[in-house]
C-alpha atoms as a PDB file:
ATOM      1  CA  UNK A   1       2.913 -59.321-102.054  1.00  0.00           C
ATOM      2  CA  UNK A   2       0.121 -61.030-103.258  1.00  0.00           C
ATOM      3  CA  UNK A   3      -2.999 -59.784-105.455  1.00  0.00           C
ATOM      4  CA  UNK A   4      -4.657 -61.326-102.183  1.00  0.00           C
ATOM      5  CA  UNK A   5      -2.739 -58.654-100.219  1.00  0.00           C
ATOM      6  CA  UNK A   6      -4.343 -55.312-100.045  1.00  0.00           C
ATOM      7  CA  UNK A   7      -1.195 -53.724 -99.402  1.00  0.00           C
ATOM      8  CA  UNK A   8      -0.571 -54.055-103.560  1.00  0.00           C
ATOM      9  CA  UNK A   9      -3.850 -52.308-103.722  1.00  0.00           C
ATOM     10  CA  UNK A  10      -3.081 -48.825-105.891  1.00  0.00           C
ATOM     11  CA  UNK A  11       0.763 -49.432-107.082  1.00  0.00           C
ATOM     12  CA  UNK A  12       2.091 -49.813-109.920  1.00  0.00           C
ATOM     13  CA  UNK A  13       4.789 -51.862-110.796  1.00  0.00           C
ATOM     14  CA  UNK A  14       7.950 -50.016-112.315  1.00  0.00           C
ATOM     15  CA  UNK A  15       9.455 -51.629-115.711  1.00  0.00           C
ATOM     16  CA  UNK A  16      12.532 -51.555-114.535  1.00  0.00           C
ATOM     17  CA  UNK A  17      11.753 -53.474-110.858  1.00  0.00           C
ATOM     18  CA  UNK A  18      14.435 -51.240-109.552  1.00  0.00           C
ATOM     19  CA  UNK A  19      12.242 -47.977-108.388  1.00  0.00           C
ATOM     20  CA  UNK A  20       9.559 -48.076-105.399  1.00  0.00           C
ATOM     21  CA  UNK A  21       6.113 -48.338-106.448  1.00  0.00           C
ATOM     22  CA  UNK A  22       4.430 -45.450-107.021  1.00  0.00           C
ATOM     23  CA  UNK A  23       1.194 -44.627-105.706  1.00  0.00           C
ATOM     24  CA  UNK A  24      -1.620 -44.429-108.720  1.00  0.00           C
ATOM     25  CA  UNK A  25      -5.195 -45.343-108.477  1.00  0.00           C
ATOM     26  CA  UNK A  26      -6.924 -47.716-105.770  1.00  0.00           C
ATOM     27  CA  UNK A  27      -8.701 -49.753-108.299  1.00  0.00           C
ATOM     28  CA  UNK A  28      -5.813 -50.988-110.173  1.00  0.00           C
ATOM     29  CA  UNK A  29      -2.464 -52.749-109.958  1.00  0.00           C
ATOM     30  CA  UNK A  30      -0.392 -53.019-113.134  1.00  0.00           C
ATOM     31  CA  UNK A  31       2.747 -54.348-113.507  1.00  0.00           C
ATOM     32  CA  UNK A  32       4.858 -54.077-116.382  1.00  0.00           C
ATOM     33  CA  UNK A  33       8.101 -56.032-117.581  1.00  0.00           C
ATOM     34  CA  UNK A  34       9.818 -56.287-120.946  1.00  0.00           C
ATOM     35  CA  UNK A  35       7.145 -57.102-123.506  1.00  0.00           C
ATOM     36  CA  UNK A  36       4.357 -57.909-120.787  1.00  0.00           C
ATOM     37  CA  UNK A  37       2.200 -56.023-118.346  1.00  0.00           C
ATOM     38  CA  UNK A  38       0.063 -57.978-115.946  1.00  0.00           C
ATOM     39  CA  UNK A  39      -3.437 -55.996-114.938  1.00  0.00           C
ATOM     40  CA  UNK A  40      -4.793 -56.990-111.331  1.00  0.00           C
ATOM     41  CA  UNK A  41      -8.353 -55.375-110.413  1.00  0.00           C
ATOM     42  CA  UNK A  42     -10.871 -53.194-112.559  1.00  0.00           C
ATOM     43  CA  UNK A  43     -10.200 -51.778-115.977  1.00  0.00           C
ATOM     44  CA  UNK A  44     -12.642 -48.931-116.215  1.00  0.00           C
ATOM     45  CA  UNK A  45     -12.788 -45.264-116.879  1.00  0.00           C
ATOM     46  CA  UNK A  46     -10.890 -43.995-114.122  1.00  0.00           C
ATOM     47  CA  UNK A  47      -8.321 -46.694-114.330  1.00  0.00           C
ATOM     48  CA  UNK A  48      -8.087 -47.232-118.219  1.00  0.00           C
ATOM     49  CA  UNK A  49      -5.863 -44.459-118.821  1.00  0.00           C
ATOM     50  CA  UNK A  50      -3.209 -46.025-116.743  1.00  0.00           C
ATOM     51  CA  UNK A  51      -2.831 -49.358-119.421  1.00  0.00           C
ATOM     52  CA  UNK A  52      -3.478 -46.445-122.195  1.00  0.00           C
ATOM     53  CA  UNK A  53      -0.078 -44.326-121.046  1.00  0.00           C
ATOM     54  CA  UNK A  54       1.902 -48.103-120.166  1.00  0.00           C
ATOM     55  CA  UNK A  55       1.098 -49.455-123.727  1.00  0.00           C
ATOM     56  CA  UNK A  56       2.112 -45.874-125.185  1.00  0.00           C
ATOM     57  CA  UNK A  57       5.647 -46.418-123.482  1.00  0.00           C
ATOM     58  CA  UNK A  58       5.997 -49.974-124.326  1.00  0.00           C
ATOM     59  CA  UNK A  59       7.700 -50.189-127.234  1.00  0.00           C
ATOM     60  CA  UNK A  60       8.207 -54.427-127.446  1.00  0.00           C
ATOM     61  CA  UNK A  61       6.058 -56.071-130.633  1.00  0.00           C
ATOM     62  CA  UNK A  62       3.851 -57.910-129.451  1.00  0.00           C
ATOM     63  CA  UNK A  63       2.826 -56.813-126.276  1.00  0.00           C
ATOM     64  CA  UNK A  64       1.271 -59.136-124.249  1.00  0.00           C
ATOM     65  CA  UNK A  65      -1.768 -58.187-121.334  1.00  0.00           C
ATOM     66  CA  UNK A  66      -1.931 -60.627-118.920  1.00  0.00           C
ATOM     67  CA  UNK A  67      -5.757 -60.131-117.850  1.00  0.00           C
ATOM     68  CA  UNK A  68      -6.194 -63.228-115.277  1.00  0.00           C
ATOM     69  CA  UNK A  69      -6.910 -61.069-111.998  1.00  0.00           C
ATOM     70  CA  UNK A  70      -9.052 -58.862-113.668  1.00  0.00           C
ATOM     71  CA  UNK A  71     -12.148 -58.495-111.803  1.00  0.00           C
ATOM     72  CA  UNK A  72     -14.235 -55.702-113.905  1.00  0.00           C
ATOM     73  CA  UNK A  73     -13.726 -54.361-117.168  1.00  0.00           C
ATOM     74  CA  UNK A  74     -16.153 -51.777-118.728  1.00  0.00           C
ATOM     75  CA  UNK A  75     -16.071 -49.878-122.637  1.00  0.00           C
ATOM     76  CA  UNK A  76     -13.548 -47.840-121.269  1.00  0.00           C
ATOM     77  CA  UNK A  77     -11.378 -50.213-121.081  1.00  0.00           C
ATOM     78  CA  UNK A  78     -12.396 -52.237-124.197  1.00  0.00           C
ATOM     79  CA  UNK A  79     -11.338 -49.218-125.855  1.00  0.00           C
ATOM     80  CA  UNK A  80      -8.002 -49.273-125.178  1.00  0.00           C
ATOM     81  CA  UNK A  81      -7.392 -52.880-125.965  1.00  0.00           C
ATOM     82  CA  UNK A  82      -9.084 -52.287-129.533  1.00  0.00           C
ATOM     83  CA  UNK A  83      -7.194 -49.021-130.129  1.00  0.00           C
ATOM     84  CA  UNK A  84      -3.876 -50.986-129.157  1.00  0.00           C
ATOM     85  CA  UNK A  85      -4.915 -53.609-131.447  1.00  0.00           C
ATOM     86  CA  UNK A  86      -5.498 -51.071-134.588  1.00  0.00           C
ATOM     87  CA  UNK A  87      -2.297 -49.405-134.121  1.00  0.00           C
ATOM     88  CA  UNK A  88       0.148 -52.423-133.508  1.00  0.00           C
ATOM     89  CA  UNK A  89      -2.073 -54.927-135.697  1.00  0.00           C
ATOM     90  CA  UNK A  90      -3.603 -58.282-135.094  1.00  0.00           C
ATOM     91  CA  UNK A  91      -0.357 -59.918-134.000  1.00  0.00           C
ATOM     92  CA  UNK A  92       1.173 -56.767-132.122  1.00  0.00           C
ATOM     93  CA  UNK A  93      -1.296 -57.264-129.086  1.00  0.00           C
ATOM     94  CA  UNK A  94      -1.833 -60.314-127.081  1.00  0.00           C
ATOM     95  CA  UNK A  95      -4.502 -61.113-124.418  1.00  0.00           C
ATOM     96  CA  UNK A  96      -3.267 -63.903-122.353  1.00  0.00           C
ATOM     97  CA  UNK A  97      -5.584 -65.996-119.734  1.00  0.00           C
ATOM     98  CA  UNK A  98      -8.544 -63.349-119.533  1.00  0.00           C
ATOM     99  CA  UNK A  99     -10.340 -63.864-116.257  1.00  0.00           C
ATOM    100  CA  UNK A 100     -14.542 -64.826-116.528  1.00  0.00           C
ATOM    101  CA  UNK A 101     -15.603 -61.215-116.829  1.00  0.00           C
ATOM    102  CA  UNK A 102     -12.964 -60.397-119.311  1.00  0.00           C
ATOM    103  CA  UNK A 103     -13.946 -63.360-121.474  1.00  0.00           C
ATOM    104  CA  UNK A 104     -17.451 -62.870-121.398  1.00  0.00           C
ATOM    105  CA  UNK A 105     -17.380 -59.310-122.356  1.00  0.00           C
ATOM    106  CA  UNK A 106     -15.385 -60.044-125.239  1.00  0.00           C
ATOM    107  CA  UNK A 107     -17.690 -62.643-126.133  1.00  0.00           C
ATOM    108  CA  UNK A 108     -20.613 -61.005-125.894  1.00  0.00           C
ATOM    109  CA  UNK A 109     -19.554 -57.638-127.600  1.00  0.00           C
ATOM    110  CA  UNK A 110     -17.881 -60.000-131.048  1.00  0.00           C
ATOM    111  CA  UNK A 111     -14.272 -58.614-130.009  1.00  0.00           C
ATOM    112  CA  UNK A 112     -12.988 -62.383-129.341  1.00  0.00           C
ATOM    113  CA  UNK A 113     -12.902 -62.620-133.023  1.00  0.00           C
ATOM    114  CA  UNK A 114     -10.948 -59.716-133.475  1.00  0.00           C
ATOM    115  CA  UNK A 115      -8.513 -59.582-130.720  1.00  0.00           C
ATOM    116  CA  UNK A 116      -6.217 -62.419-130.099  1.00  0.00           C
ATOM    117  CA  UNK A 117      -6.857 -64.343-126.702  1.00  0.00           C
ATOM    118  CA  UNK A 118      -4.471 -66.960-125.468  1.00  0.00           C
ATOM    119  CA  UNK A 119      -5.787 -69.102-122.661  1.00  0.00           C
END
């Protein structure tokens, strides 16, 4: 499946790869594997505490978010990337290949000098 396939459309991923996907919200796809976890759809308040419980059980340093298909992201979801970053430190969280909206919300709130972003 595809992030073009609506049949991905409210899964998400297991860490291991081995278990069926479990059904979770219909806003969100996240996918999680070793030290990364790759968000596909809208970070907001009803699908921010997903990332919030996966970054809790990730235990790799640094952890990277892949952000690419991310297609809206609101304060709730800010929040959980800037809590992440206090607790694991500026190199304990990485932001890799934000999609438009994700950059220009980081740009426009200051955070893209505080969090670190990887094309």
């Amino acid at each position: 499946m595809t992030s073009r396939d609506p049949a991905w459309v409210g899964h998400v991923g297991s860490r291991s790869g081995t278990l069926p996907d479990v059904a979770a919200d219909d806003k969100l796809r996240l996918d999680a594997v070793d030290d990364r976890i790759v968000l596909a759809g809208e970070l907001d308040l009803h699908t921010a505490p997903m990332l919030e419980a996966e970054l809790t059980r990730a235990s790799s340093d640094p952890i990277e978010i892949e952000l690419a298909d991310v297609t809206f992201i609101d304060s709730s979801g800010l929040r959980v990337l800037v809590a992440e970053r206090q607790k694991r430190g500026q190199d304990g969280l990485v932001l890799r290949s934000p999609s438009a909206v994700v950059r220009r919300l980081l740009e426009v709130t200051g955070l893209d000098g505080h969090l670190r972003v990887l094309a």
